[in-house]
N, C-alpha and C. Protein backbone atom coordinates (compact mmCIF):
# COMPACT_ATOMS: atom_id res chain seq x y z
N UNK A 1 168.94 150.31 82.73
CA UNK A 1 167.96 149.41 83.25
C UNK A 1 168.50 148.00 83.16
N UNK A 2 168.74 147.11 84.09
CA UNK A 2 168.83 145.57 84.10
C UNK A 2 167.95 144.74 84.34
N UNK A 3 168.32 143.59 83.63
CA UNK A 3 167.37 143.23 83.13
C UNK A 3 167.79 141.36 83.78
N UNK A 4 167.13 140.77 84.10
CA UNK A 4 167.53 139.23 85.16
C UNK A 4 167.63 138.32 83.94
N UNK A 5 168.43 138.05 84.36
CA UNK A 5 168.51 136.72 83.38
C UNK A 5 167.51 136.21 82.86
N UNK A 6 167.07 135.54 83.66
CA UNK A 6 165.68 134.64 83.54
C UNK A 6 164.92 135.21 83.72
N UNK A 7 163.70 135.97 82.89
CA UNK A 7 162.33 136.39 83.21
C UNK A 7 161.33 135.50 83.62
N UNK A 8 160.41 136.23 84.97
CA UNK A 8 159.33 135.05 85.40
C UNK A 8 158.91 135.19 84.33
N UNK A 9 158.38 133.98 83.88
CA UNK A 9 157.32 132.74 82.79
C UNK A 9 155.88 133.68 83.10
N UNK A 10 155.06 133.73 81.99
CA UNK A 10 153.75 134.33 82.54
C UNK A 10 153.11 133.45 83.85
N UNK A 11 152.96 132.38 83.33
CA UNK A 11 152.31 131.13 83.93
C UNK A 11 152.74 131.48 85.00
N UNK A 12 154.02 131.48 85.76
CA UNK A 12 154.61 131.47 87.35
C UNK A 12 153.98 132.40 87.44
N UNK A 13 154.37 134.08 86.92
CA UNK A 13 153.83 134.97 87.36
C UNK A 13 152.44 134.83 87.82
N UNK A 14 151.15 134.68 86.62
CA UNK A 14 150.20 134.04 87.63
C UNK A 14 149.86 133.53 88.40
N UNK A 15 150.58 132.46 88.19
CA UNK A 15 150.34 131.62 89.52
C UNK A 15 150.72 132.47 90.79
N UNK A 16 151.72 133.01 90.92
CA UNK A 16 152.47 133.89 92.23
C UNK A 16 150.99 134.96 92.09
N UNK A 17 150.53 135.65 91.18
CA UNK A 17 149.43 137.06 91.63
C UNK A 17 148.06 136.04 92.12
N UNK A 18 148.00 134.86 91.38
CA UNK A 18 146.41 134.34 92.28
C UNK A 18 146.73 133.79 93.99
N UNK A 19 148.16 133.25 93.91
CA UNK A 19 148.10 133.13 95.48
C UNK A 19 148.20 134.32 96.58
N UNK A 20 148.99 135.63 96.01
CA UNK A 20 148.75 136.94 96.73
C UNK A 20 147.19 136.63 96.87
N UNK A 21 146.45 136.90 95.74
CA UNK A 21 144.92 137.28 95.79
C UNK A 21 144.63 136.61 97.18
N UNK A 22 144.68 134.91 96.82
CA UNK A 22 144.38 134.21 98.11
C UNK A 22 145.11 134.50 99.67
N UNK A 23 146.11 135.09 99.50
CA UNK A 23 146.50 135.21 101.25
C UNK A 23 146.32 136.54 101.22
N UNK A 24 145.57 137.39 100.60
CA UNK A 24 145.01 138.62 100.57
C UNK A 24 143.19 138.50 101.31
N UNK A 25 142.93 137.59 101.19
CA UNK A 25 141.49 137.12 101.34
C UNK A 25 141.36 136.03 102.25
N UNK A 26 142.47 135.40 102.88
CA UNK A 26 142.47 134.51 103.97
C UNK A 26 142.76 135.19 105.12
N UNK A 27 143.61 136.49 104.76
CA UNK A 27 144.32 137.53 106.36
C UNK A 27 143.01 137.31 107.08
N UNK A 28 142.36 137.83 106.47
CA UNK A 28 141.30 139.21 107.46
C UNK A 28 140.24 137.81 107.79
N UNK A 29 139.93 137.10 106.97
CA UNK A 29 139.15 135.44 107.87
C UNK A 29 139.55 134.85 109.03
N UNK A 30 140.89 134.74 108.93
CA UNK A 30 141.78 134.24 110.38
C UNK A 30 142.09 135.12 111.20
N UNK A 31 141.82 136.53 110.75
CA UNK A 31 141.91 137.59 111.98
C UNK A 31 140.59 137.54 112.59
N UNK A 32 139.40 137.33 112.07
CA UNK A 32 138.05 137.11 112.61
C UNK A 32 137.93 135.70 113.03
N UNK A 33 138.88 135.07 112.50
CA UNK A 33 138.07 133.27 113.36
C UNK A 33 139.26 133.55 114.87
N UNK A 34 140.17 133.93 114.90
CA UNK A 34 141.20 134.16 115.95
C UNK A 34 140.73 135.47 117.29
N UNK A 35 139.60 135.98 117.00
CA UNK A 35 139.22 136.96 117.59
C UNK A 35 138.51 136.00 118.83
N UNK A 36 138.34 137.19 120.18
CA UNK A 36 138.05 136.32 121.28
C UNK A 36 135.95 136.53 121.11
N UNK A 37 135.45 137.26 120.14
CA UNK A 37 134.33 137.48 119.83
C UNK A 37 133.64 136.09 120.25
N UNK A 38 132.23 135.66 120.85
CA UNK A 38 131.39 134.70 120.73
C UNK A 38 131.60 134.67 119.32
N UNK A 39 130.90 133.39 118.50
CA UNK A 39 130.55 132.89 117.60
C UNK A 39 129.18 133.50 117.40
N UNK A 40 128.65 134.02 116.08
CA UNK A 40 127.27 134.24 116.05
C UNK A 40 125.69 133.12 116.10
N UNK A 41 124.89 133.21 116.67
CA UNK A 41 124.05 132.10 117.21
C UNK A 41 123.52 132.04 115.71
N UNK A 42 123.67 130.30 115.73
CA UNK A 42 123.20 130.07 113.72
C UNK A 42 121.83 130.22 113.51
N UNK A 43 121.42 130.31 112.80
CA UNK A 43 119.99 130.65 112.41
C UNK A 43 119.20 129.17 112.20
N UNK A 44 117.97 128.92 112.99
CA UNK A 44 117.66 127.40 112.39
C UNK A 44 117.25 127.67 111.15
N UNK A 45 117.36 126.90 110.16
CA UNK A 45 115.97 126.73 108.92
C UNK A 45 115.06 126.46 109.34
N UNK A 46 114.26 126.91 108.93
CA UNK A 46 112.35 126.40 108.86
C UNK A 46 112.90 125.34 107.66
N UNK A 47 111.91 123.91 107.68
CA UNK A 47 112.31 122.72 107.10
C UNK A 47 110.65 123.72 105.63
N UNK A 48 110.87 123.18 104.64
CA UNK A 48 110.10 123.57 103.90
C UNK A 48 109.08 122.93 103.57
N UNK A 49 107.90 123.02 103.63
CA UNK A 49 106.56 122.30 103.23
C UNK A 49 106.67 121.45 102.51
N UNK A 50 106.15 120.22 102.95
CA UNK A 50 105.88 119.02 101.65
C UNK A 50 105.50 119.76 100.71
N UNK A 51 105.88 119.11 98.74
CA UNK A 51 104.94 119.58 98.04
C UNK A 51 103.60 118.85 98.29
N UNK A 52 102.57 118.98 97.83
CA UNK A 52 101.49 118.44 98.04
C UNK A 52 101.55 117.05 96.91
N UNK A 53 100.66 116.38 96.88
CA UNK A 53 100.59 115.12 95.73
C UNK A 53 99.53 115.00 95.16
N UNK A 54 99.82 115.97 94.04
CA UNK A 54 99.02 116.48 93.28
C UNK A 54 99.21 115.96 91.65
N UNK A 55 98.13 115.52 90.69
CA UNK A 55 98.84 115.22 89.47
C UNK A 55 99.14 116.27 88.82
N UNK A 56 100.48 116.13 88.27
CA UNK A 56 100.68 117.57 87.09
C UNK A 56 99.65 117.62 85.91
N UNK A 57 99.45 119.01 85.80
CA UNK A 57 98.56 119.35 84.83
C UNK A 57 98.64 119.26 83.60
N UNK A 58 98.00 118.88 82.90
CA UNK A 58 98.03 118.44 81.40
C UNK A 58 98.63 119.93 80.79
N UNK A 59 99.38 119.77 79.36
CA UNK A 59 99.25 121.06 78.70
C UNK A 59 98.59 121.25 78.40
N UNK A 60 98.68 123.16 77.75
CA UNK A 60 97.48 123.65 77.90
C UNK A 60 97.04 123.56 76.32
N UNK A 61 96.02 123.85 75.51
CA UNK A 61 95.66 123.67 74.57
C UNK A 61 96.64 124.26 73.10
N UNK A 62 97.22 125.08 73.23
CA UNK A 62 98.28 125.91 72.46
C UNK A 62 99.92 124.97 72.67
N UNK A 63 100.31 124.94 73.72
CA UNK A 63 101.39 123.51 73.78
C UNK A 63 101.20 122.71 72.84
N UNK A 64 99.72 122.05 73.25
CA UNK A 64 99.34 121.15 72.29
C UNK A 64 99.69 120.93 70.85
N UNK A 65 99.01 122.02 70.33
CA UNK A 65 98.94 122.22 68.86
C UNK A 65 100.27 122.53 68.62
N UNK A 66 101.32 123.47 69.11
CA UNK A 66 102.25 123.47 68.43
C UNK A 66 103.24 122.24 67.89
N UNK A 67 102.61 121.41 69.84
CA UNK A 67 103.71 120.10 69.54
C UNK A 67 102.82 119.03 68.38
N UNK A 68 101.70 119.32 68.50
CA UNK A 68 100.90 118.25 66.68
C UNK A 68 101.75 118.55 66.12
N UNK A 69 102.33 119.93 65.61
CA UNK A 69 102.83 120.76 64.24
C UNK A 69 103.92 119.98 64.21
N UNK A 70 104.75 119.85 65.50
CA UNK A 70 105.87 119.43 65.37
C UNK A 70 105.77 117.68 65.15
N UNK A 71 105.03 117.09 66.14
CA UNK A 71 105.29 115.82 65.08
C UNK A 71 104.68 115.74 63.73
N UNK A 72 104.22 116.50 63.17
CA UNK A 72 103.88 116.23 61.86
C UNK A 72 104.84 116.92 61.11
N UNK A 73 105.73 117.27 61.60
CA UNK A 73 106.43 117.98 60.45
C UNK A 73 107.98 116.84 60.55
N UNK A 74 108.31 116.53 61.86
CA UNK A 74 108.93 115.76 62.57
C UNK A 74 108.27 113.80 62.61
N UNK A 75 107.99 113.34 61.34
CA UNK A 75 107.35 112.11 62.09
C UNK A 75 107.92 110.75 62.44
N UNK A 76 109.57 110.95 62.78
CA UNK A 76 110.14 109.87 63.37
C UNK A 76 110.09 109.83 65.15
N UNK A 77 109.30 111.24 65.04
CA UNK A 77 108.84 111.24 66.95
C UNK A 77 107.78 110.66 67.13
N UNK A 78 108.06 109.89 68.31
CA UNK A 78 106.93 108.54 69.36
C UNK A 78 105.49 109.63 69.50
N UNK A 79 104.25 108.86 69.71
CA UNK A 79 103.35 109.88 70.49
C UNK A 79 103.97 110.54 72.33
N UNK A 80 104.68 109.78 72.25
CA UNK A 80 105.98 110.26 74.14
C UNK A 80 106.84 111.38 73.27
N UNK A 81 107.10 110.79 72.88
CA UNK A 81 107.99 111.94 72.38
C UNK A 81 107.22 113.45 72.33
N UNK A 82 106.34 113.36 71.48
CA UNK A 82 105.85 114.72 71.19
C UNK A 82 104.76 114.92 72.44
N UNK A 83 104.39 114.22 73.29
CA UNK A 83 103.91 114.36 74.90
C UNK A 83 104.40 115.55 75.32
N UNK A 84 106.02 114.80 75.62
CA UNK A 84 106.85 115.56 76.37
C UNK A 84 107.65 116.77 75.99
N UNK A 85 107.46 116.87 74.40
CA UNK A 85 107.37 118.18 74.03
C UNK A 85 106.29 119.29 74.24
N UNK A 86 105.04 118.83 74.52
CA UNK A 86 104.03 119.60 74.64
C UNK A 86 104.18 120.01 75.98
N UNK A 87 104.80 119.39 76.86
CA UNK A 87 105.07 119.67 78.37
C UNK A 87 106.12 120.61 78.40
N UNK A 88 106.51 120.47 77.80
CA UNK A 88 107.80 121.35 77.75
C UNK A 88 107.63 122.89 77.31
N UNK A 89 107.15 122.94 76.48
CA UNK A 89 106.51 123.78 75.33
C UNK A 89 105.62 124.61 76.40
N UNK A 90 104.48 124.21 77.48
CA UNK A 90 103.52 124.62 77.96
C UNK A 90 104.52 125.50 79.19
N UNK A 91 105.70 124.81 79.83
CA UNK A 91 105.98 125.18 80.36
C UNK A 91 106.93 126.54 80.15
N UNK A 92 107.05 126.49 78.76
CA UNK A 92 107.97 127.96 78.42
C UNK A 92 106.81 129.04 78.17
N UNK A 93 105.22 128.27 77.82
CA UNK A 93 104.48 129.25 77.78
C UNK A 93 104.01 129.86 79.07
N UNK A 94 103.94 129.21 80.12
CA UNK A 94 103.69 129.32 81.84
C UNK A 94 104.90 130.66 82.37
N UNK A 95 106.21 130.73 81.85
CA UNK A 95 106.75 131.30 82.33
C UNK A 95 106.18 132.24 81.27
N UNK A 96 106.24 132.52 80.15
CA UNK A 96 106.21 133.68 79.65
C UNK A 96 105.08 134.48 79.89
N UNK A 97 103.70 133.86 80.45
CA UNK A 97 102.84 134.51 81.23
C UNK A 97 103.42 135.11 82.85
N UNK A 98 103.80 134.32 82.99
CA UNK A 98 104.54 134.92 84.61
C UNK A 98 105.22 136.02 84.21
N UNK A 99 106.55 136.23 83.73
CA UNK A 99 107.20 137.55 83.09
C UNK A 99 106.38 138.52 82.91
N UNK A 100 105.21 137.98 82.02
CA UNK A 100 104.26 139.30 81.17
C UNK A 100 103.42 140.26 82.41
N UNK A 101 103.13 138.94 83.74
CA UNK A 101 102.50 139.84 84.84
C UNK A 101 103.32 140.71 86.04
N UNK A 102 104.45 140.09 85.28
CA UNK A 102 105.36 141.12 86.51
C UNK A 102 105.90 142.48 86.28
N UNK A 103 105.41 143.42 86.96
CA UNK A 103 105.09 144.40 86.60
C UNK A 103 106.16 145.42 86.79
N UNK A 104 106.99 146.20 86.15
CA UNK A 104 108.63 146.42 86.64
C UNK A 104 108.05 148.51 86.94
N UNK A 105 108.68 148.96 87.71
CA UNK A 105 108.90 150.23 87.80
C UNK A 105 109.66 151.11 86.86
N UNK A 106 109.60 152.24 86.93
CA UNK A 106 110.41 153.21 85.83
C UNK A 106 111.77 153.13 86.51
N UNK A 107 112.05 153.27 87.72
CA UNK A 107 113.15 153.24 88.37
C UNK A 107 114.03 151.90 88.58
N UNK A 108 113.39 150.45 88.02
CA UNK A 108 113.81 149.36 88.14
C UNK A 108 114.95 149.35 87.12
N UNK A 109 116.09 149.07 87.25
CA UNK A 109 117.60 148.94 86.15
C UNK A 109 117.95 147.67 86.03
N UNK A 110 118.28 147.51 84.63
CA UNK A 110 118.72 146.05 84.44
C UNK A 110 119.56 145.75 85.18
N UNK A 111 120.04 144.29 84.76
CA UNK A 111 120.63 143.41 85.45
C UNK A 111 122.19 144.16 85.02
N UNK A 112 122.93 144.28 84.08
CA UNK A 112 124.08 144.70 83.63
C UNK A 112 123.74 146.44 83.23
N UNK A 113 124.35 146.95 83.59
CA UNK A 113 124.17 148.97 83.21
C UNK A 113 125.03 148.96 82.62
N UNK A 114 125.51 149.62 81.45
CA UNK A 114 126.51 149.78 80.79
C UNK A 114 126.59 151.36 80.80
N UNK A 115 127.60 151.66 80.97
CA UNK A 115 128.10 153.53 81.02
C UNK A 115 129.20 153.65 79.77
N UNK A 116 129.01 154.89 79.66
CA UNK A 116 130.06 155.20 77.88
C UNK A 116 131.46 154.69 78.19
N UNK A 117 132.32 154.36 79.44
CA UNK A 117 133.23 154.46 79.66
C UNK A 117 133.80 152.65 79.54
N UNK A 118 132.54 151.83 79.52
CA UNK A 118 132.90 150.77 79.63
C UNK A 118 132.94 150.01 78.02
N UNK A 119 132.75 150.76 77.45
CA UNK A 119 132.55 149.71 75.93
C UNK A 119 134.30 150.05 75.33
N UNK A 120 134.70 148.98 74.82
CA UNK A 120 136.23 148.96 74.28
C UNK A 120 136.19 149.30 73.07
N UNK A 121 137.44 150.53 73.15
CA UNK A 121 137.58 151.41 72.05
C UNK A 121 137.13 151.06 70.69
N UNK A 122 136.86 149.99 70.37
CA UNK A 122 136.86 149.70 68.67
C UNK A 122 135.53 149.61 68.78
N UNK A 123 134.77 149.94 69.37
CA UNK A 123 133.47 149.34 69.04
C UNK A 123 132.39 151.00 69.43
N UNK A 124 133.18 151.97 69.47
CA UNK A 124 132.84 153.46 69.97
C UNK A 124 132.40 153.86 68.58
């Protein structure tokens, strides 16, 4: 077996396999923009509804209290300060009601599936 003098550097080597990748993934784009095909007719957007001008809603009574707890336990925070924690606060409680009403199927699969084949050996 011979062996080159100079071995490619990892670094080159990468560099040389991400530009394959890229003229692997540019062929077949320029074989479709070079085609005598029409162009496909673009889709307009619908422009999206004003929001309305509406005042935001106060938090809700539980926001509240947690954020008291917190400036009192916390009392180098402004009454703004702990405001805008209560806003904040209300709003992680807003979503976690939203989550709680969405209602998932038996057949619905997470976001990531993991199969026996994918977990790395040391951890089997």
């Amino acid at each position: 077996m011979s062996r080159d003098s100079s071995p490619l550097p990892r670094r080159q080597f990468l560099h040389t396999l991400g530009l394959a990748g890229l003229t692997a993934a540019v062929r077949p784009a320029m074989a479709l923009a070079q085609s005598s095909a029409p162009p496909p007719k673009p889709v307009e957007a619908k422009p999206a509804p004003a929001p309305a001008a509406t005042k935001p809603e106060a938090p809700s009574e539980d926001a509240r209290a947690l954020a008291a707890m917190l400036g009192r336990r916390y009392s180098q925070l402004t009454p703004e300060q702990v405001e805008l924690i209560a806003k904040d606060i209300d709003g992680d409680l807003q979503a976690g009601k939203r989550l709680r009403e969405a209602k998932l199927a038996n057949s619905d699969e997470p976001d990531v599936v993991f199969r026996p084949g994918d977990m790395p050996a040391n951890e089997k």
